[in-house]
PDB file of N, CA and C in Angstrom:
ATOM      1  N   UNK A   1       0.839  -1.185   0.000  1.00  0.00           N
ATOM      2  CA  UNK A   1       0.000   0.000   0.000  1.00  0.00           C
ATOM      3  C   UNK A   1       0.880   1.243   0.000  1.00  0.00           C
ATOM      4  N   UNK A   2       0.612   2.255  -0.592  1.00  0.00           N
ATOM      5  CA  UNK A   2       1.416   3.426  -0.795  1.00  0.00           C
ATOM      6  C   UNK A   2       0.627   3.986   0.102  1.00  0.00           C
ATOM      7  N   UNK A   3       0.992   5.618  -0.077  1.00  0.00           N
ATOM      8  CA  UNK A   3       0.335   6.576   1.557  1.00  0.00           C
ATOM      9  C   UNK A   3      -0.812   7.263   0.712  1.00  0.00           C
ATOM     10  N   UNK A   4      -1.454   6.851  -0.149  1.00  0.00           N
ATOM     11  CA  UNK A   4      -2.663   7.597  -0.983  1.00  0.00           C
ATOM     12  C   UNK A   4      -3.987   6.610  -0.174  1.00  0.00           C
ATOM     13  N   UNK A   5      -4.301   7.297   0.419  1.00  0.00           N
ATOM     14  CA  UNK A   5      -5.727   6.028   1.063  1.00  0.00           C
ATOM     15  C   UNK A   5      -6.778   6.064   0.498  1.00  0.00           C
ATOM     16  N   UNK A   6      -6.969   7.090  -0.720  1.00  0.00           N
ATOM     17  CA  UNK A   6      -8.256   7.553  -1.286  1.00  0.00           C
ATOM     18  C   UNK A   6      -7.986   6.963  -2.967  1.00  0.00           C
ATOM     19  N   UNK A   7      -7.039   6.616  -3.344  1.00  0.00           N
ATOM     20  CA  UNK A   7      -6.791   5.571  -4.691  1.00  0.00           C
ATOM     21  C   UNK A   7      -6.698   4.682  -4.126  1.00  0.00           C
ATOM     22  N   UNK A   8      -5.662   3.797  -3.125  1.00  0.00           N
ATOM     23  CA  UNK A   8      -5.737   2.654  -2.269  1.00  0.00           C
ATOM     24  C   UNK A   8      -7.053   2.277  -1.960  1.00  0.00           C
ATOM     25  N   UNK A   9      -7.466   2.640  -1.284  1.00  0.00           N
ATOM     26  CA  UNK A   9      -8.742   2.433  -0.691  1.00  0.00           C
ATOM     27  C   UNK A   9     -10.274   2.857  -0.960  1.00  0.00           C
ATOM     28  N   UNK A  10     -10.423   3.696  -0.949  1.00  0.00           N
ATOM     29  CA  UNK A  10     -12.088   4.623  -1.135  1.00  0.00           C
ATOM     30  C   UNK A  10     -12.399   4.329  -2.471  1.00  0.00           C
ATOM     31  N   UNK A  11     -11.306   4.978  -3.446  1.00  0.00           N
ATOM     32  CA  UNK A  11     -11.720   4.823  -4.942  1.00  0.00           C
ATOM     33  C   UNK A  11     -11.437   3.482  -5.443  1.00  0.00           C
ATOM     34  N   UNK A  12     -10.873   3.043  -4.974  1.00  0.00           N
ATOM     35  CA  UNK A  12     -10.290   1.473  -5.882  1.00  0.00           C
ATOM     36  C   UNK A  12     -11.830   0.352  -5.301  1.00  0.00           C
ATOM     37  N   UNK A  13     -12.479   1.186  -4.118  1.00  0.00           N
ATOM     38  CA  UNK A  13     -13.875   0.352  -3.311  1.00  0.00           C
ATOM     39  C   UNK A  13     -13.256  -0.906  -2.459  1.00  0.00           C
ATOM     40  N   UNK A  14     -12.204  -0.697  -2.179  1.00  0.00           N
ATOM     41  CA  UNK A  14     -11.680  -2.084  -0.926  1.00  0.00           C
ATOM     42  C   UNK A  14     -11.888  -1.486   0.395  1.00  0.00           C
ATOM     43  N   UNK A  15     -12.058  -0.210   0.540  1.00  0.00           N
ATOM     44  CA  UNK A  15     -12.757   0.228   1.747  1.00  0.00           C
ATOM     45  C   UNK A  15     -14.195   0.565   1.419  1.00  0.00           C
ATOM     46  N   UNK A  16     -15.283   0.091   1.722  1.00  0.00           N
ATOM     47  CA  UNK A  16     -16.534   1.163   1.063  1.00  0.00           C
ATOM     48  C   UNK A  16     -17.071   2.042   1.904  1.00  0.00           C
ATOM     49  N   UNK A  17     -17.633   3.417   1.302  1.00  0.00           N
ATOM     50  CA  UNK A  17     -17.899   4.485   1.746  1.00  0.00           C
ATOM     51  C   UNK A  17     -19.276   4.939   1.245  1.00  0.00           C
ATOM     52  N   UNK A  18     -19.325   5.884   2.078  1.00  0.00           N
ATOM     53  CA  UNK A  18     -20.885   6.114   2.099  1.00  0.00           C
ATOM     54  C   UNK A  18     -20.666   7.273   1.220  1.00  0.00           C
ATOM     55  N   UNK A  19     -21.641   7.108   0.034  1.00  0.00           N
ATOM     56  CA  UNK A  19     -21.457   8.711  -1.011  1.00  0.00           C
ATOM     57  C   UNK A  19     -22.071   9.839  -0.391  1.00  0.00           C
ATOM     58  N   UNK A  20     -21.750  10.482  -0.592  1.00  0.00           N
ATOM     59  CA  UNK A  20     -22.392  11.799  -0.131  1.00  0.00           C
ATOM     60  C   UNK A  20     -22.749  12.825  -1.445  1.00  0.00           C
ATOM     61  N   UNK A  21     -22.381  12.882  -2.537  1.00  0.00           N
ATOM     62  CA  UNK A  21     -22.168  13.684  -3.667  1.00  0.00           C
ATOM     63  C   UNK A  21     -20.601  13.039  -4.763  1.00  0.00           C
ATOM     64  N   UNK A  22     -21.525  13.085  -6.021  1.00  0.00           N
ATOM     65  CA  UNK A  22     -20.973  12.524  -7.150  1.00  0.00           C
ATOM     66  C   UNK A  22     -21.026  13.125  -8.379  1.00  0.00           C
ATOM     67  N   UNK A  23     -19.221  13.257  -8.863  1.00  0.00           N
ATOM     68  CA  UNK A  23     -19.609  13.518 -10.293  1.00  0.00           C
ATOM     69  C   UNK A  23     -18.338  12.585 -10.946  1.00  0.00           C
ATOM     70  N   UNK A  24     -18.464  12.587 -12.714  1.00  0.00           N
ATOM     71  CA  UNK A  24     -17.396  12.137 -13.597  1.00  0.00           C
ATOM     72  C   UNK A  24     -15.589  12.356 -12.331  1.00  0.00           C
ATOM     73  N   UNK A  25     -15.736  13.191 -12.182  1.00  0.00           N
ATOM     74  CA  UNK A  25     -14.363  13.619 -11.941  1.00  0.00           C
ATOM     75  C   UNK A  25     -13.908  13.917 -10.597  1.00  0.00           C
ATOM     76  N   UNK A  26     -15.197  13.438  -9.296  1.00  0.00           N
ATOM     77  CA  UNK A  26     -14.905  14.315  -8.337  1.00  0.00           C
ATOM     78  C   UNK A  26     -15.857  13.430  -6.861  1.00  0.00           C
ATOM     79  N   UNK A  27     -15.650  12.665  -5.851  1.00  0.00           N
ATOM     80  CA  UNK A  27     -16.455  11.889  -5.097  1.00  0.00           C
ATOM     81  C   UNK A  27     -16.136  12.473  -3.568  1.00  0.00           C
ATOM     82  N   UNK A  28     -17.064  12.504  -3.035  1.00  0.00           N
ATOM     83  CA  UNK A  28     -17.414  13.230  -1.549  1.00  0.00           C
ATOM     84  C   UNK A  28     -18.286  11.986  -1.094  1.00  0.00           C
ATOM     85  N   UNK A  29     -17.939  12.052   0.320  1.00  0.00           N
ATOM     86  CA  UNK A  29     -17.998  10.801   1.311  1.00  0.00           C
ATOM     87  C   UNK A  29     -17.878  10.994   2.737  1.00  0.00           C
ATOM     88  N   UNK A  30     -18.602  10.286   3.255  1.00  0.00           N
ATOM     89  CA  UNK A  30     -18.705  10.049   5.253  1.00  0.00           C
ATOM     90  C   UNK A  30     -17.506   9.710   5.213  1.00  0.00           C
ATOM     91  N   UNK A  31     -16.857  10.341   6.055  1.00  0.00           N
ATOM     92  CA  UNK A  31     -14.976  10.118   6.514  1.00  0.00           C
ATOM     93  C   UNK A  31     -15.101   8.582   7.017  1.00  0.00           C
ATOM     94  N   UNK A  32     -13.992   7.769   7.030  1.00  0.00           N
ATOM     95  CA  UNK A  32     -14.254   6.278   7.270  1.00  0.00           C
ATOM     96  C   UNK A  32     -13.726   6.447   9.064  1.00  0.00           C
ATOM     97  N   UNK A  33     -13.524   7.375   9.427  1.00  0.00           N
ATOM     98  CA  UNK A  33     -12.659   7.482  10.684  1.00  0.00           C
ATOM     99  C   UNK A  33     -13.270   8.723  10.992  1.00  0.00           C
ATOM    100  N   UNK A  34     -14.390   9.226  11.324  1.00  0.00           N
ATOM    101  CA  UNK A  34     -14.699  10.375  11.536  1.00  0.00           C
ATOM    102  C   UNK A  34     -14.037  11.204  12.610  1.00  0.00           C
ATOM    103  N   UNK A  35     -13.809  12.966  12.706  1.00  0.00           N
ATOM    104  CA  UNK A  35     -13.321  13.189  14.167  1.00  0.00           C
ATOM    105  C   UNK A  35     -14.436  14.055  14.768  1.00  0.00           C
ATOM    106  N   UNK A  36     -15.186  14.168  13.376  1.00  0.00           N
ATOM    107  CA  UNK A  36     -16.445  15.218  13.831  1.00  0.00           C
ATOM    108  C   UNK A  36     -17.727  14.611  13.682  1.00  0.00           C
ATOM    109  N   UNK A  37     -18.640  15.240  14.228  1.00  0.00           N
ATOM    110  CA  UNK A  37     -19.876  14.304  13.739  1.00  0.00           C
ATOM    111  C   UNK A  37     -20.387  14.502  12.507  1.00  0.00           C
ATOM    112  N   UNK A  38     -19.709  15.648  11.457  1.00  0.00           N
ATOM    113  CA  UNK A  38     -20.359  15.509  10.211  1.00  0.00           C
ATOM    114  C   UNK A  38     -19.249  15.794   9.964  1.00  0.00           C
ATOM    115  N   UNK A  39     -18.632  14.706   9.216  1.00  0.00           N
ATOM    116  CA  UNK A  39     -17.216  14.773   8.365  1.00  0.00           C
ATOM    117  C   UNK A  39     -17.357  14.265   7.263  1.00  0.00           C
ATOM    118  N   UNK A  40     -16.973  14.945   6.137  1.00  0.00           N
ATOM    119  CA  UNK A  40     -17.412  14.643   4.708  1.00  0.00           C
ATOM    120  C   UNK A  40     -16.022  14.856   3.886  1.00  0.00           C
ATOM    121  N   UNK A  41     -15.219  13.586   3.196  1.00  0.00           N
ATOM    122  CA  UNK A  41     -14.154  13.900   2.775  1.00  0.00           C
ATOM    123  C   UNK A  41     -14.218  14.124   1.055  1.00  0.00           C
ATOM    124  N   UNK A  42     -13.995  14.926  -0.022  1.00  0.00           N
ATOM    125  CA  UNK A  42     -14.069  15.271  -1.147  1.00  0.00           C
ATOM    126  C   UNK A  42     -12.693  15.119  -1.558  1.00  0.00           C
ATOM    127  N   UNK A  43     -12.707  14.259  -2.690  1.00  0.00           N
ATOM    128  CA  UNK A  43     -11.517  13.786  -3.471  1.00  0.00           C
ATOM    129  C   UNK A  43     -11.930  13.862  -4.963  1.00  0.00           C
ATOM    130  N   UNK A  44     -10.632  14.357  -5.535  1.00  0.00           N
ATOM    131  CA  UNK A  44     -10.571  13.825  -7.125  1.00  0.00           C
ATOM    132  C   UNK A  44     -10.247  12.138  -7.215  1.00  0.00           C
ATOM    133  N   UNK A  45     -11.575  11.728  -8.176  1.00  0.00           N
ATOM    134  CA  UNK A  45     -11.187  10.433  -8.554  1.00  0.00           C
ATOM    135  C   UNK A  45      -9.984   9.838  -9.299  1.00  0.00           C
ATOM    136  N   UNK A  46      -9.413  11.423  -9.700  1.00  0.00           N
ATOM    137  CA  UNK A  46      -7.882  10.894 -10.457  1.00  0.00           C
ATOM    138  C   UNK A  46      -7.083  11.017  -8.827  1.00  0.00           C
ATOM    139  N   UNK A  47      -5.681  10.318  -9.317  1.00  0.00           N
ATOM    140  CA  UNK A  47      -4.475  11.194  -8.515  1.00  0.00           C
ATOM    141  C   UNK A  47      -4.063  12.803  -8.388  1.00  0.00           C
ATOM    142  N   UNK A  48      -4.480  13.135  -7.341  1.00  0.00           N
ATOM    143  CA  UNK A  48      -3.435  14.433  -7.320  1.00  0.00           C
ATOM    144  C   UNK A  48      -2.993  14.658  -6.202  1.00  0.00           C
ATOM    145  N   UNK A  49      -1.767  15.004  -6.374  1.00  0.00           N
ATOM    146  CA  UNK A  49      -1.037  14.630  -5.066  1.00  0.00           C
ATOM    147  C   UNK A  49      -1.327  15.850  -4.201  1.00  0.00           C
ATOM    148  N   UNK A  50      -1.893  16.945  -4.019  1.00  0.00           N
ATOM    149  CA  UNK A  50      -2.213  18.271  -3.189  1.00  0.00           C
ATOM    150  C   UNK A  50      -2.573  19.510  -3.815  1.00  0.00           C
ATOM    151  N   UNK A  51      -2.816  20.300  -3.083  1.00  0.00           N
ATOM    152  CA  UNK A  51      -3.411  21.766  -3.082  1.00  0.00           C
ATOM    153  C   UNK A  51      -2.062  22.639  -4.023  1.00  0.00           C
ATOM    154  N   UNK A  52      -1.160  22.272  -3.311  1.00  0.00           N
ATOM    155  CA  UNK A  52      -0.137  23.030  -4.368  1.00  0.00           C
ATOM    156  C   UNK A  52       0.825  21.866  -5.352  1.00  0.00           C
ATOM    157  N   UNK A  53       0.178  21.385  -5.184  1.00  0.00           N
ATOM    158  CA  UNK A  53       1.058  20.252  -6.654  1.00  0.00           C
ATOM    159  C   UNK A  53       0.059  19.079  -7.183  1.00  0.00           C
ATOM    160  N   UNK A  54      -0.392  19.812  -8.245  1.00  0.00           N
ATOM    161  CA  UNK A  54      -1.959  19.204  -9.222  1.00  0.00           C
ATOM    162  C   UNK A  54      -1.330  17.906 -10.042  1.00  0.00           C
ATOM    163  N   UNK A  55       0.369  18.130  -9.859  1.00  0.00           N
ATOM    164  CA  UNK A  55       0.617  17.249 -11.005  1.00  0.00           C
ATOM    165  C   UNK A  55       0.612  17.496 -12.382  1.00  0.00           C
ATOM    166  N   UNK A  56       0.005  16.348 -12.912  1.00  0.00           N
ATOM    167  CA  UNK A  56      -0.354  16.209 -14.191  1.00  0.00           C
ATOM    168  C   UNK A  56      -2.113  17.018 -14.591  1.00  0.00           C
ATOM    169  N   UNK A  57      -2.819  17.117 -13.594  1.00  0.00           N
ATOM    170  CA  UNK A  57      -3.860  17.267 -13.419  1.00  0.00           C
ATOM    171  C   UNK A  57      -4.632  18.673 -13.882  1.00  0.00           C
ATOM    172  N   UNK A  58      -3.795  19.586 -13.162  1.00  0.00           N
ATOM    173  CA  UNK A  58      -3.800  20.985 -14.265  1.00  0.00           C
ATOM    174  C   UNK A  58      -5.068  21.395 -13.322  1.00  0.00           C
ATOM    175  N   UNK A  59      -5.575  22.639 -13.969  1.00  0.00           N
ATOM    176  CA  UNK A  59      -6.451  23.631 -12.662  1.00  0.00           C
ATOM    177  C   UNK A  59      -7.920  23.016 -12.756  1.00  0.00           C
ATOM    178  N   UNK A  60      -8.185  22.270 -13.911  1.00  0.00           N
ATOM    179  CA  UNK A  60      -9.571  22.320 -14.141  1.00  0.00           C
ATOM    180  C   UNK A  60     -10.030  20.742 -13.132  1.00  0.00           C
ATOM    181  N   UNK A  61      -9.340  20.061 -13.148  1.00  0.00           N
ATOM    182  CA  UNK A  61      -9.515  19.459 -11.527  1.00  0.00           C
ATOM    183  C   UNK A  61     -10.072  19.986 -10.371  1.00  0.00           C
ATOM    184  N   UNK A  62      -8.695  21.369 -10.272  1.00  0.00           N
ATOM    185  CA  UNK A  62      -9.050  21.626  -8.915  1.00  0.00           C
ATOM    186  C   UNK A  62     -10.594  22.753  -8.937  1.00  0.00           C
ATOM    187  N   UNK A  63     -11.405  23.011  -9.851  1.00  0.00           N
ATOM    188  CA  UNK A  63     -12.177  23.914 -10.037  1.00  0.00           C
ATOM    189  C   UNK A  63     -13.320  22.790  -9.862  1.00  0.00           C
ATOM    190  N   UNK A  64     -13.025  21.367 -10.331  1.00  0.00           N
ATOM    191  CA  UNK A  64     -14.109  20.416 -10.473  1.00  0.00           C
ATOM    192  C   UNK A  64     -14.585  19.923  -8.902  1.00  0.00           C
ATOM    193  N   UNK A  65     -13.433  19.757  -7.968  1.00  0.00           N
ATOM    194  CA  UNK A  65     -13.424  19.720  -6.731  1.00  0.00           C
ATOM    195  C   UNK A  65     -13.976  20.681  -5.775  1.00  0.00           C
ATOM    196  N   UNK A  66     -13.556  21.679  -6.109  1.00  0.00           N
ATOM    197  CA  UNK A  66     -14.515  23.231  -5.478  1.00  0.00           C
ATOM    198  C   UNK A  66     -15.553  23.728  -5.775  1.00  0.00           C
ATOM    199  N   UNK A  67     -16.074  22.903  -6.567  1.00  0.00           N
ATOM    200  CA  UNK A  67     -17.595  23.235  -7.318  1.00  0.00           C
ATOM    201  C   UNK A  67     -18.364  22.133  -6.179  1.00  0.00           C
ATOM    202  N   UNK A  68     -17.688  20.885  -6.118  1.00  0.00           N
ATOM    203  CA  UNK A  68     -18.439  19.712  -5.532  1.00  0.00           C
ATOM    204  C   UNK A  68     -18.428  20.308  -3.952  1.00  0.00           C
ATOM    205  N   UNK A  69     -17.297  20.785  -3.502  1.00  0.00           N
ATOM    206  CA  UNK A  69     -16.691  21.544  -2.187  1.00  0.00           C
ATOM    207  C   UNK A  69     -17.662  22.565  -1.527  1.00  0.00           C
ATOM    208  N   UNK A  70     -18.106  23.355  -2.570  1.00  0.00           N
ATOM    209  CA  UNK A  70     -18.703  24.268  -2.435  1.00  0.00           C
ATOM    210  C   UNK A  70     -20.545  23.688  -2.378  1.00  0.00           C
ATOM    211  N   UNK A  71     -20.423  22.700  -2.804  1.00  0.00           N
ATOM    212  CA  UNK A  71     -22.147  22.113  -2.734  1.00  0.00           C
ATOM    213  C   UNK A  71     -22.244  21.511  -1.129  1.00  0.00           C
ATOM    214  N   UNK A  72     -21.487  20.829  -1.185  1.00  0.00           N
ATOM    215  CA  UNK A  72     -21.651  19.646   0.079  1.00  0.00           C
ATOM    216  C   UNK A  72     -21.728  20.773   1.159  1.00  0.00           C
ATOM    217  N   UNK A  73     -20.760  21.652   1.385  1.00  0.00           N
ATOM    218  CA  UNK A  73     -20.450  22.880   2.412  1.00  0.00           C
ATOM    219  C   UNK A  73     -21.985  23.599   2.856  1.00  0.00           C
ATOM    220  N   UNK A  74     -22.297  23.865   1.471  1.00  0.00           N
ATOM    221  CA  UNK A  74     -23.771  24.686   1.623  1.00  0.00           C
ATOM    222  C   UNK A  74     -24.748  23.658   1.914  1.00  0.00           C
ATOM    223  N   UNK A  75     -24.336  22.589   1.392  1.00  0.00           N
ATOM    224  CA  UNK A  75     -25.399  21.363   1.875  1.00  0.00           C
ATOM    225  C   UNK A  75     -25.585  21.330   3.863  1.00  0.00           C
ATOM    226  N   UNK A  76     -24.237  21.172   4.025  1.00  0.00           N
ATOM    227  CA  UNK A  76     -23.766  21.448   5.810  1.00  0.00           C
ATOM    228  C   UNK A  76     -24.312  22.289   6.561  1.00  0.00           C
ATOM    229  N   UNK A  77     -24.246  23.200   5.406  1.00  0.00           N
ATOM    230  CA  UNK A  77     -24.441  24.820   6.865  1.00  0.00           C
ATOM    231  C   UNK A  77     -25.597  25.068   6.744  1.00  0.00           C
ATOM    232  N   UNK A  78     -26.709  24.480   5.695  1.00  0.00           N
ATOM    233  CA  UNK A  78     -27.820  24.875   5.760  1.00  0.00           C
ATOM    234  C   UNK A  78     -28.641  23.524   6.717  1.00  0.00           C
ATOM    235  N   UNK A  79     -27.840  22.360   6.934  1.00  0.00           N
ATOM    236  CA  UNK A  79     -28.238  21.478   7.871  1.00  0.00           C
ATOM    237  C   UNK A  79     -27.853  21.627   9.199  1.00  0.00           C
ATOM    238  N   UNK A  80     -27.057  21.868   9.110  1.00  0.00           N
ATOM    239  CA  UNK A  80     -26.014  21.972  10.711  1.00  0.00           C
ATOM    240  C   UNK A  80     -26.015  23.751  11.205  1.00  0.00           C
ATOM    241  N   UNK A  81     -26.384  24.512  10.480  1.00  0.00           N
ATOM    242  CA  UNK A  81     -26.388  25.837  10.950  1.00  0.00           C
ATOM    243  C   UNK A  81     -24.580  26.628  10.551  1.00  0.00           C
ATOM    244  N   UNK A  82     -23.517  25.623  10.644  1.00  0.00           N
ATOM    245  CA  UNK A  82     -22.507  25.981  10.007  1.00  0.00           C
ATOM    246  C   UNK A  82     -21.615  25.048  10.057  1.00  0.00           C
ATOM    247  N   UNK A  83     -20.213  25.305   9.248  1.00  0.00           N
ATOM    248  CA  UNK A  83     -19.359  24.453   9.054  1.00  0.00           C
ATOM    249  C   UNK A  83     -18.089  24.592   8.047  1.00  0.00           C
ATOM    250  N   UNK A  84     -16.887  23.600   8.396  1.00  0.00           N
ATOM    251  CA  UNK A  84     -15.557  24.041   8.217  1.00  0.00           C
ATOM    252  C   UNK A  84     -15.191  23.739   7.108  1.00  0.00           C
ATOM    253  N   UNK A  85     -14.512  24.352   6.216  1.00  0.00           N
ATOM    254  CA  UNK A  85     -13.595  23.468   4.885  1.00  0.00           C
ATOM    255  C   UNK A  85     -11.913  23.630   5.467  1.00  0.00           C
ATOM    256  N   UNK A  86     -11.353  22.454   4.926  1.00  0.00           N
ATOM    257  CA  UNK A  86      -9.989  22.677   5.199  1.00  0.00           C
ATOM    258  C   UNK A  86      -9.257  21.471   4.647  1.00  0.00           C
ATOM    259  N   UNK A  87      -7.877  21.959   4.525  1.00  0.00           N
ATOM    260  CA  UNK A  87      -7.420  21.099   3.779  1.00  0.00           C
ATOM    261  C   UNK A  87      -5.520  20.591   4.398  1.00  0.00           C
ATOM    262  N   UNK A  88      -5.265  19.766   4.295  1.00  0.00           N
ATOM    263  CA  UNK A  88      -3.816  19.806   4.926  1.00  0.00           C
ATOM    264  C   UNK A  88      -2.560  19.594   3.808  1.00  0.00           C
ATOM    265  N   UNK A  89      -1.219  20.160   4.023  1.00  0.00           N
ATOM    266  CA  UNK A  89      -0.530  20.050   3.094  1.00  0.00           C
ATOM    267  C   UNK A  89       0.653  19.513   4.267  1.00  0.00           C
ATOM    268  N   UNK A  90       2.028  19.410   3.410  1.00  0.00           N
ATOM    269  CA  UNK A  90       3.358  18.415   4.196  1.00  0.00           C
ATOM    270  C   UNK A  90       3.050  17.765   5.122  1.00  0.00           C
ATOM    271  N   UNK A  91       3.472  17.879   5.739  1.00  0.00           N
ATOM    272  CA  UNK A  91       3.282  16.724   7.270  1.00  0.00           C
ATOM    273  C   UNK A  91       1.853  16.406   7.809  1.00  0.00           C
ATOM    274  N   UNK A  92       1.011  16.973   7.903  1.00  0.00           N
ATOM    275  CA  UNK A  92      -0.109  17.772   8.036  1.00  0.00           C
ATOM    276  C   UNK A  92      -0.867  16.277   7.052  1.00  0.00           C
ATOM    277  N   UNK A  93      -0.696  16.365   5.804  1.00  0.00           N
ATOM    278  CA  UNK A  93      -1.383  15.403   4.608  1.00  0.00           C
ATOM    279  C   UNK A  93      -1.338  14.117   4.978  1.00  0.00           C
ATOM    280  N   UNK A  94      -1.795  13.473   5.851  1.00  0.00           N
ATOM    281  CA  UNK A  94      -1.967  11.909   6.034  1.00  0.00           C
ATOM    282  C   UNK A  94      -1.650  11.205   4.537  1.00  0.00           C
ATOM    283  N   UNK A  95      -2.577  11.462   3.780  1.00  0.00           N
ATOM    284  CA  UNK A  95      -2.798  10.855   2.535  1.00  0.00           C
ATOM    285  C   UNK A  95      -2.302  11.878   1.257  1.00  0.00           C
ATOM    286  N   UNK A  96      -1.295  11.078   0.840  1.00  0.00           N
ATOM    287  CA  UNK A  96      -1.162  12.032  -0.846  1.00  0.00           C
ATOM    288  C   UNK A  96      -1.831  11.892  -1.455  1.00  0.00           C
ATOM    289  N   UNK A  97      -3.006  12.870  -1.353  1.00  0.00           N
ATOM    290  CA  UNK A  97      -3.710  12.808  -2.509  1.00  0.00           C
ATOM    291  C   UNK A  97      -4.634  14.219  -2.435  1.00  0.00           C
ATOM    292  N   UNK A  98      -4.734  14.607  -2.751  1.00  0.00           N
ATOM    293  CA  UNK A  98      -5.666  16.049  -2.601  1.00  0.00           C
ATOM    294  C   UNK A  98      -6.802  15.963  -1.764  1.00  0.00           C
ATOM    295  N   UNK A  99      -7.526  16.704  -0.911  1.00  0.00           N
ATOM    296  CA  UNK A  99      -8.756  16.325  -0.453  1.00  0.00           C
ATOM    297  C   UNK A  99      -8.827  17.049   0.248  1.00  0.00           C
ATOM    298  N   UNK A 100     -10.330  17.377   0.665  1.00  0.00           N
ATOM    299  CA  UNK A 100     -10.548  18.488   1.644  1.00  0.00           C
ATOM    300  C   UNK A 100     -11.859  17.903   2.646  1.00  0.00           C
ATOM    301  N   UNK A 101     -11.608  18.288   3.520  1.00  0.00           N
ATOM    302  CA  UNK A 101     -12.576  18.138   4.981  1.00  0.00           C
ATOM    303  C   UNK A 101     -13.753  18.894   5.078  1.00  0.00           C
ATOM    304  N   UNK A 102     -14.789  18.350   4.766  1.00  0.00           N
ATOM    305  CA  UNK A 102     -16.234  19.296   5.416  1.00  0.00           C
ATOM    306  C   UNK A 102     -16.918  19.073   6.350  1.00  0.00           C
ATOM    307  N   UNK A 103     -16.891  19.218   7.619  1.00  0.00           N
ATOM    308  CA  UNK A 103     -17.146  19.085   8.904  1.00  0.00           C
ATOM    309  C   UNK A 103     -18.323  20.055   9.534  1.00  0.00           C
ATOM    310  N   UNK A 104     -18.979  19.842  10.655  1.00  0.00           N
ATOM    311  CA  UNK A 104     -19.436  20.584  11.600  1.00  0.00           C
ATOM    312  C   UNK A 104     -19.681  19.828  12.772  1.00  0.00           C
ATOM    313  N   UNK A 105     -19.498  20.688  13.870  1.00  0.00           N
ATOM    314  CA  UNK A 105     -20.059  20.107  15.234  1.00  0.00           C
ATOM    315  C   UNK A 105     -18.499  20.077  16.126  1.00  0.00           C
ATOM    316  N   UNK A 106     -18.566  19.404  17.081  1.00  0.00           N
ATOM    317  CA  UNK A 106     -17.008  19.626  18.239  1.00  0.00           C
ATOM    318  C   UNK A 106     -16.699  18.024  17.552  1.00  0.00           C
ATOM    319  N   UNK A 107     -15.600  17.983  17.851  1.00  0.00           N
ATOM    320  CA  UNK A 107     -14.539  16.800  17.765  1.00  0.00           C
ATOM    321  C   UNK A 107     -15.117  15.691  19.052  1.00  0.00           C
ATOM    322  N   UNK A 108     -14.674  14.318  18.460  1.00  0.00           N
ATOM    323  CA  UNK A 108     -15.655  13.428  19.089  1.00  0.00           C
ATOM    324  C   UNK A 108     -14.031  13.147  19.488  1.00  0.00           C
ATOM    325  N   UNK A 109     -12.986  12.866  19.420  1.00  0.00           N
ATOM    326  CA  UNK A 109     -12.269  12.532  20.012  1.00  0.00           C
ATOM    327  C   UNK A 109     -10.896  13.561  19.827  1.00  0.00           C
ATOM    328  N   UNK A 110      -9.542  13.310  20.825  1.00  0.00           N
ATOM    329  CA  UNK A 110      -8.678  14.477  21.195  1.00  0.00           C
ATOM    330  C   UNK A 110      -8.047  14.384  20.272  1.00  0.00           C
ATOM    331  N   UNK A 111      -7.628  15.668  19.784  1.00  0.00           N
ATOM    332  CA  UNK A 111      -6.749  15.757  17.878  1.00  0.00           C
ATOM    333  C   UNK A 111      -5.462  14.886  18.759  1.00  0.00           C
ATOM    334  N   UNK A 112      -4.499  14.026  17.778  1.00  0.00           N
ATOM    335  CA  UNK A 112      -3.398  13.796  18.171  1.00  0.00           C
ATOM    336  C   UNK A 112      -2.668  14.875  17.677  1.00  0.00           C
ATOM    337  N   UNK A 113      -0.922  13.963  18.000  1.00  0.00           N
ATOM    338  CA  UNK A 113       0.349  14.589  17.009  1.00  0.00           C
ATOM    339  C   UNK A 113       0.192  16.285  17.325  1.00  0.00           C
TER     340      UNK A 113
END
């Protein structure tokens, strides 16, 4: 297994996940490890390795992702009253692969690290 858990796992379907929002190019999902009570993780179904390095992937990826980003979010805050986007880069990036966090509510358990 390489450190991509979202080609490894989510997208390849050897972990399965609950959809949350779907397109050609772009899949949002119930975090498999939640830390919040509404954690929703949004990935490109291609590889891209982060926020500042698209790769091969080029901008229209990352516009395809923030379109989906931007739905699920408003989907959140108009359920939950509000809620976070965020994204981690170097050390910070568990997983190489691009992706961003849509959350609301307190943390169900203590952040590590």
């Amino acid at each position: 297994m390489t450190d991509d858990f979202y080609c490894d796992e989510a997208l390849s379907g050897r972990t399965p996940v609950r959809v949350v929002a779907e397109t050609d190019e772009v899949l949002a999902f119930h975090h498999t490890r939640p830390y919040w009570p509404v954690h929703i993780v949004v990935v490109p179904k291609r590889h891209v390795p982060s926020l500042v390095d698209l790769g091969d992937a080029g901008e229209p990826v990352l516009h395809a992702v923030l379109a989906v980003v931007r739905q699920v979010a408003a989907d959140v805050s108009r359920e939950h009253g509000a809620c976070r986007v965020l994204t981690n880069l170097g050390r910070y990036q568990d997983s190489r692969h691009l992706h961003f966090h849509v959350n609301s509510g307190e943390a169900l358990r203590p952040q590590t690290g």
